[in-house]
C-alpha atoms as a PDB file:
ATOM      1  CA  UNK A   1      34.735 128.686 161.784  1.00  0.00           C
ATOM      2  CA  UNK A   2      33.252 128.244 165.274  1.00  0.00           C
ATOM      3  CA  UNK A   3      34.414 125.526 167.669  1.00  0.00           C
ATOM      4  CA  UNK A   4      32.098 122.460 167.549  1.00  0.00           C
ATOM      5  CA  UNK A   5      32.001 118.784 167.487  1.00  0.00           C
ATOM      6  CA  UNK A   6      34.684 117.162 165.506  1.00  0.00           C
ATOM      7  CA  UNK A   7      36.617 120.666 165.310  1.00  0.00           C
ATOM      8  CA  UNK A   8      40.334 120.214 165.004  1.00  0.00           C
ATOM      9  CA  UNK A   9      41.496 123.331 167.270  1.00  0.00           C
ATOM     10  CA  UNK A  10      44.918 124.503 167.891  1.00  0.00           C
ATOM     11  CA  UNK A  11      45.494 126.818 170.888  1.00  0.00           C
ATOM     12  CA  UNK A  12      48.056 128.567 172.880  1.00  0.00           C
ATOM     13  CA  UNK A  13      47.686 128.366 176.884  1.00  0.00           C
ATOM     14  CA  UNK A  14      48.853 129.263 179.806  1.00  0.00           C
ATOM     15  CA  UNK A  15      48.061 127.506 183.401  1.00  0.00           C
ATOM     16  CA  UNK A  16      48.230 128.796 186.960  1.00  0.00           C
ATOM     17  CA  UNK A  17      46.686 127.777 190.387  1.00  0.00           C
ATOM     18  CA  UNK A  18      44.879 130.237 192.589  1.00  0.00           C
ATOM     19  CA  UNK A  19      48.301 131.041 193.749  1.00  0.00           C
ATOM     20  CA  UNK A  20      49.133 132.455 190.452  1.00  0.00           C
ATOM     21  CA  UNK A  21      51.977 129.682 189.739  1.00  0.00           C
ATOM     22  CA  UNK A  22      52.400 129.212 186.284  1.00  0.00           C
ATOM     23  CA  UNK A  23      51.635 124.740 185.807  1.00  0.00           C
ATOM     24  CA  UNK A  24      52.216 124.725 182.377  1.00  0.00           C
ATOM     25  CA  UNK A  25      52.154 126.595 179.205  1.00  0.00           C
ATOM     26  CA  UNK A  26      52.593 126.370 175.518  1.00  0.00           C
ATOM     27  CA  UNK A  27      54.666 129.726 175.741  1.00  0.00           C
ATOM     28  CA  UNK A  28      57.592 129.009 173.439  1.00  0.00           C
ATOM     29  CA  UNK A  29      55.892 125.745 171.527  1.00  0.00           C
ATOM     30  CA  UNK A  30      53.592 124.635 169.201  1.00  0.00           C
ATOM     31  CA  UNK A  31      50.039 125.506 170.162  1.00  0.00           C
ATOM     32  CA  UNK A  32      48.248 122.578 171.833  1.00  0.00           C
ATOM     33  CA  UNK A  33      45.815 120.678 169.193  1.00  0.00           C
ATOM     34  CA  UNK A  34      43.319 118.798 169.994  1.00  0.00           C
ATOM     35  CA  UNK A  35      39.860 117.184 168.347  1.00  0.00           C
ATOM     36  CA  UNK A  36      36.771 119.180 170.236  1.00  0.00           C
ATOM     37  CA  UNK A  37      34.089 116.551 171.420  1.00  0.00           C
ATOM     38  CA  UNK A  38      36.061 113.766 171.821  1.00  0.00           C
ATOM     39  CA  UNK A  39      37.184 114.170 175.374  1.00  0.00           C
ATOM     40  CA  UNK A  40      40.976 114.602 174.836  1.00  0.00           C
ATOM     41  CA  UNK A  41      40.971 117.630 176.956  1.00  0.00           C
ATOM     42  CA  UNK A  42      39.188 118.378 180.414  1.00  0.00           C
ATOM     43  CA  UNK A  43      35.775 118.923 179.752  1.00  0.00           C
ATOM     44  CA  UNK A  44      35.853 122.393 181.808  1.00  0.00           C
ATOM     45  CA  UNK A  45      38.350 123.567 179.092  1.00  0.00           C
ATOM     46  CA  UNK A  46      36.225 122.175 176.497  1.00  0.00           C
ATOM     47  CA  UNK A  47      32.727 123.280 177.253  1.00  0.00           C
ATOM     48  CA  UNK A  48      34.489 126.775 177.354  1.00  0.00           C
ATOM     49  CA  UNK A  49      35.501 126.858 173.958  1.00  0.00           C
ATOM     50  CA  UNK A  50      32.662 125.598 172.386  1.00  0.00           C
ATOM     51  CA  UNK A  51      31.762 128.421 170.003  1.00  0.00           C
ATOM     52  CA  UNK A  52      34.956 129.941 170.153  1.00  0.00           C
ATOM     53  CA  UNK A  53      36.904 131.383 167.097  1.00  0.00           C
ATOM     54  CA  UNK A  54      40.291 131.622 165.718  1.00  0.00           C
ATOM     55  CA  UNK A  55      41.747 134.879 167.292  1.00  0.00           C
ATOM     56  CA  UNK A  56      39.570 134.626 170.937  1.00  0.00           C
ATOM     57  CA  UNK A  57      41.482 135.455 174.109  1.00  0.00           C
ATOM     58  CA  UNK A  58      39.818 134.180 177.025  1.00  0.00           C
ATOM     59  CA  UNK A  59      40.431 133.336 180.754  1.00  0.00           C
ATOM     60  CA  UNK A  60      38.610 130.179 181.712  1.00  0.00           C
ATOM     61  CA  UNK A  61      38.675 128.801 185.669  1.00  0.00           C
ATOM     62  CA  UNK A  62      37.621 124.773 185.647  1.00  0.00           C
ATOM     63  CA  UNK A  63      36.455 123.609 188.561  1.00  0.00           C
ATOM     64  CA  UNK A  64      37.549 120.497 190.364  1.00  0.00           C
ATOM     65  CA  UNK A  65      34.985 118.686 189.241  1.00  0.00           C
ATOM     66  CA  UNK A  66      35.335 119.982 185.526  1.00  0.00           C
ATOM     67  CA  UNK A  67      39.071 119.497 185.544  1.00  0.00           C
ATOM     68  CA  UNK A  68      41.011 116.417 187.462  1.00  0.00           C
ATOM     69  CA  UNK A  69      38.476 115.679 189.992  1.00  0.00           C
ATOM     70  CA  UNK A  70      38.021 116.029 193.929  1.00  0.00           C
ATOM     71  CA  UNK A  71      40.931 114.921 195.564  1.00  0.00           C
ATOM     72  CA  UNK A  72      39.520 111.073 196.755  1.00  0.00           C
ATOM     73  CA  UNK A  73      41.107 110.213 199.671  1.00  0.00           C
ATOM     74  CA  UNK A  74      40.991 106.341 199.058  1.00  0.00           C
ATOM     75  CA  UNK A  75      44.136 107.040 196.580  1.00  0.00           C
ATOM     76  CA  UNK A  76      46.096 107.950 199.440  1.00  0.00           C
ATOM     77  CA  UNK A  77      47.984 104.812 201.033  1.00  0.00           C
ATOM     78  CA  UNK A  78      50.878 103.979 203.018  1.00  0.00           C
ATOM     79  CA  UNK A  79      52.803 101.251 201.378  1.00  0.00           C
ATOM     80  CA  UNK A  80      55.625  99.155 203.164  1.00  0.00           C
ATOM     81  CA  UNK A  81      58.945 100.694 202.439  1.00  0.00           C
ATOM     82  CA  UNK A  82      59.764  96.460 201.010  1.00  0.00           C
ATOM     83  CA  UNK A  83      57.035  96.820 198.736  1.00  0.00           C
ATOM     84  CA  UNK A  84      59.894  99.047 196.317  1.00  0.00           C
ATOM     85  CA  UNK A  85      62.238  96.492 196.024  1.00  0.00           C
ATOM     86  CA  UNK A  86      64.845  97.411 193.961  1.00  0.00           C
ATOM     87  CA  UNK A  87      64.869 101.185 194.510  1.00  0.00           C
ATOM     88  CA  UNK A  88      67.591 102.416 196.739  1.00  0.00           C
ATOM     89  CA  UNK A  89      66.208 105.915 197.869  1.00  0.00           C
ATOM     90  CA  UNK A  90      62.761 107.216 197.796  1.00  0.00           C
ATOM     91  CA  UNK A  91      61.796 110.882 198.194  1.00  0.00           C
ATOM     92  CA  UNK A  92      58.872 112.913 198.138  1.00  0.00           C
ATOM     93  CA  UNK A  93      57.638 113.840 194.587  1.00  0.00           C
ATOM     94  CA  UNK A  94      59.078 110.398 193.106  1.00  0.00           C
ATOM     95  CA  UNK A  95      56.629 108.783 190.717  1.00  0.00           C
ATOM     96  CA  UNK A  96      56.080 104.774 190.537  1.00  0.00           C
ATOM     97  CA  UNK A  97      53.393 102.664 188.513  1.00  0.00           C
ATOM     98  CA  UNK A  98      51.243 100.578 191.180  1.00  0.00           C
ATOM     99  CA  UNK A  99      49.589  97.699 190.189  1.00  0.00           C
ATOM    100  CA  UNK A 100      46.021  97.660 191.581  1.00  0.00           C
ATOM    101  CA  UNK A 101      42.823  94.887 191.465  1.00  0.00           C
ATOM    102  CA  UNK A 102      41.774  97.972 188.404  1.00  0.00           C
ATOM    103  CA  UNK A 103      44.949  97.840 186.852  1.00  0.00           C
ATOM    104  CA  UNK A 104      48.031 100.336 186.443  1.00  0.00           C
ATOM    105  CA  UNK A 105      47.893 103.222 188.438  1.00  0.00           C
ATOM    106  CA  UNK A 106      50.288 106.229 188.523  1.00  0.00           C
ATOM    107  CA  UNK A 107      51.118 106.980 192.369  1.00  0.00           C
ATOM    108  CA  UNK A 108      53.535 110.245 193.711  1.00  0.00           C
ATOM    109  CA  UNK A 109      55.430 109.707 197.224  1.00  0.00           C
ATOM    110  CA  UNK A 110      54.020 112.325 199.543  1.00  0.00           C
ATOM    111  CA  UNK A 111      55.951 111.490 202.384  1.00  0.00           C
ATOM    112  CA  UNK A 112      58.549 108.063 203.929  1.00  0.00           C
ATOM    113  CA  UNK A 113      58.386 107.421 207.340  1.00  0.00           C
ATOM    114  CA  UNK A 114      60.772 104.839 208.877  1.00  0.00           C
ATOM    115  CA  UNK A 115      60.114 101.499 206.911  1.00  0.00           C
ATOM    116  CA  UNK A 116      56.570 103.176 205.609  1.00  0.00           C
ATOM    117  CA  UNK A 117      56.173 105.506 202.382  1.00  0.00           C
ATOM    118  CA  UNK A 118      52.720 107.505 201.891  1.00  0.00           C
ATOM    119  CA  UNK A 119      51.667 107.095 197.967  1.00  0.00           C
ATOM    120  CA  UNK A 120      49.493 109.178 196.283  1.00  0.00           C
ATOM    121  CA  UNK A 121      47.259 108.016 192.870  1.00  0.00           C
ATOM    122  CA  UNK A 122      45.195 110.966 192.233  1.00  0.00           C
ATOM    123  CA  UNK A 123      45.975 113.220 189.449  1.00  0.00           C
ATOM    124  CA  UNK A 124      48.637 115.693 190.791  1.00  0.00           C
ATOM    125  CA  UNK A 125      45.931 118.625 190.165  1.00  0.00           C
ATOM    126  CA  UNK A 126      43.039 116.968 191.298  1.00  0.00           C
ATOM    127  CA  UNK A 127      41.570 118.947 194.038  1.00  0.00           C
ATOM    128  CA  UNK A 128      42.275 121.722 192.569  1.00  0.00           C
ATOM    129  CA  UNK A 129      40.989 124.844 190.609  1.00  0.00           C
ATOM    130  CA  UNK A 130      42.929 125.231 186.916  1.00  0.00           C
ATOM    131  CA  UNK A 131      43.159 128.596 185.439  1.00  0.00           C
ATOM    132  CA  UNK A 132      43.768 128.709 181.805  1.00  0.00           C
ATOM    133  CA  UNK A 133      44.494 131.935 179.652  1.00  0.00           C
ATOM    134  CA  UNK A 134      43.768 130.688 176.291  1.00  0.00           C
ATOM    135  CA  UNK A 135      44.363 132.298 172.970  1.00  0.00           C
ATOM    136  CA  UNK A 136      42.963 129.866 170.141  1.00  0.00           C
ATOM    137  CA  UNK A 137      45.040 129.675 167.300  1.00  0.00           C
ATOM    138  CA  UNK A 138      43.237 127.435 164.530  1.00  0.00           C
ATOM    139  CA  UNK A 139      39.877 125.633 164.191  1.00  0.00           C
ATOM    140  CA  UNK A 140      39.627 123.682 161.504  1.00  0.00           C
ATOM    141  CA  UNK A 141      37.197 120.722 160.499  1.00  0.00           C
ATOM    142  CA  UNK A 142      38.289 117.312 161.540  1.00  0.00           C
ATOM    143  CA  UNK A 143      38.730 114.444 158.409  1.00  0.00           C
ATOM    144  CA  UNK A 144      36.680 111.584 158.533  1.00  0.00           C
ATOM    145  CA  UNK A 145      39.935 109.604 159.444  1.00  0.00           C
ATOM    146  CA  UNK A 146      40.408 111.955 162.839  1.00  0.00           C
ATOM    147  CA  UNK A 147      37.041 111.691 163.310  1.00  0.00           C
ATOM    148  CA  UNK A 148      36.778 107.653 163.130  1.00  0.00           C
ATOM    149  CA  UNK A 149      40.533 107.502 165.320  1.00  0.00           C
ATOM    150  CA  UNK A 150      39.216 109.997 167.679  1.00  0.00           C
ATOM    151  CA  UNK A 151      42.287 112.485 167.721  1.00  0.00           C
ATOM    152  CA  UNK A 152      44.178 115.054 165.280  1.00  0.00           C
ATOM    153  CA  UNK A 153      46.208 113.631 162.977  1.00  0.00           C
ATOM    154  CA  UNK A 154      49.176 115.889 161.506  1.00  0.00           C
ATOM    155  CA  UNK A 155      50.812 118.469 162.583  1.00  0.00           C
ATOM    156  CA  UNK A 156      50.114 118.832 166.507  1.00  0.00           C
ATOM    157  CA  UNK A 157      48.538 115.743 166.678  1.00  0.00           C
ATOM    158  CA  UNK A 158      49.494 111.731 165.941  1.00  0.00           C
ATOM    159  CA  UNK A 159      51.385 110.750 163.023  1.00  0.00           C
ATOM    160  CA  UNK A 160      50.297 106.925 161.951  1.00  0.00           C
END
């Protein structure tokens, strides 16, 4: 069967920068499932394995723009060091939920300077190209239930 629209596909990955650092991987786990067509992946990765079969090997590169997004430099803010009340120490690479006019926002500390900490909120991989050496696993058709919910249900996927 042939990746499409409402495909349940299972598939084992691997992801490194353009430095060659491994990001992530299912090396070692379950394959990662996912429905096709209803955006639970990056669409980069998805538009690439439309078609696709159980048993492809492929090397995909996604784009910025196909994958997290341009880095967007508005996301970048320095905060005042009494805005974390509560936390002791902050370092670079901690992670804290802000609370902006559009609601929760995940934010990384890039950097604390005297009574000042630089926050992040874009996606740590925005900006950046994803390589992904993919080896799909499974494709399957999606039930009407998966379909409706708009994820895989079962194994890989939610459990209601």
């Amino acid at each position: 069967m042939q990746i499409a629209q409402n495909s349940v596909v299972a598939f084992h990955y691997t992801l490194t920068n353009d430095a060659g650092e491994v990001l992530d991987s299912s090396e070692g786990r379950e394959p990662l499932t996912y429905l096709h067509g209803a955006g639970n992946i990056i669409p980069g990765l998805e538009k690439e394995l439309e078609g696709r079969t159980a048993g492809d090997k492929l090397n995909v590169a996604v784009s910025p723009e196909e994958g997290y997004g341009e880095l967007q430099e508005q996301l970048m803010q320095e905060v005042p060091r009494d805005a974390f009340q509560g936390v002791e120490s902050i370092e670079p690479g901690m992670q804290f939920q802000a609370q902006t006019q559009g609601g929760p926002l995940m934010v990384t500390v890039k950097k604390v300077e005297g009574d000042t900490v630089v926050v992040d909120g874009n996606h740590p991989l925005a900006g950046q190209q994803l390589n992904f050496d993919v080896e799909i696993a499974e494709v399957r058709e999606a039930s009407a239930e998966e379909v409706e919910h708009g994820h895989v249900h079962g194994e890989g996927g939610v459990e209601h």
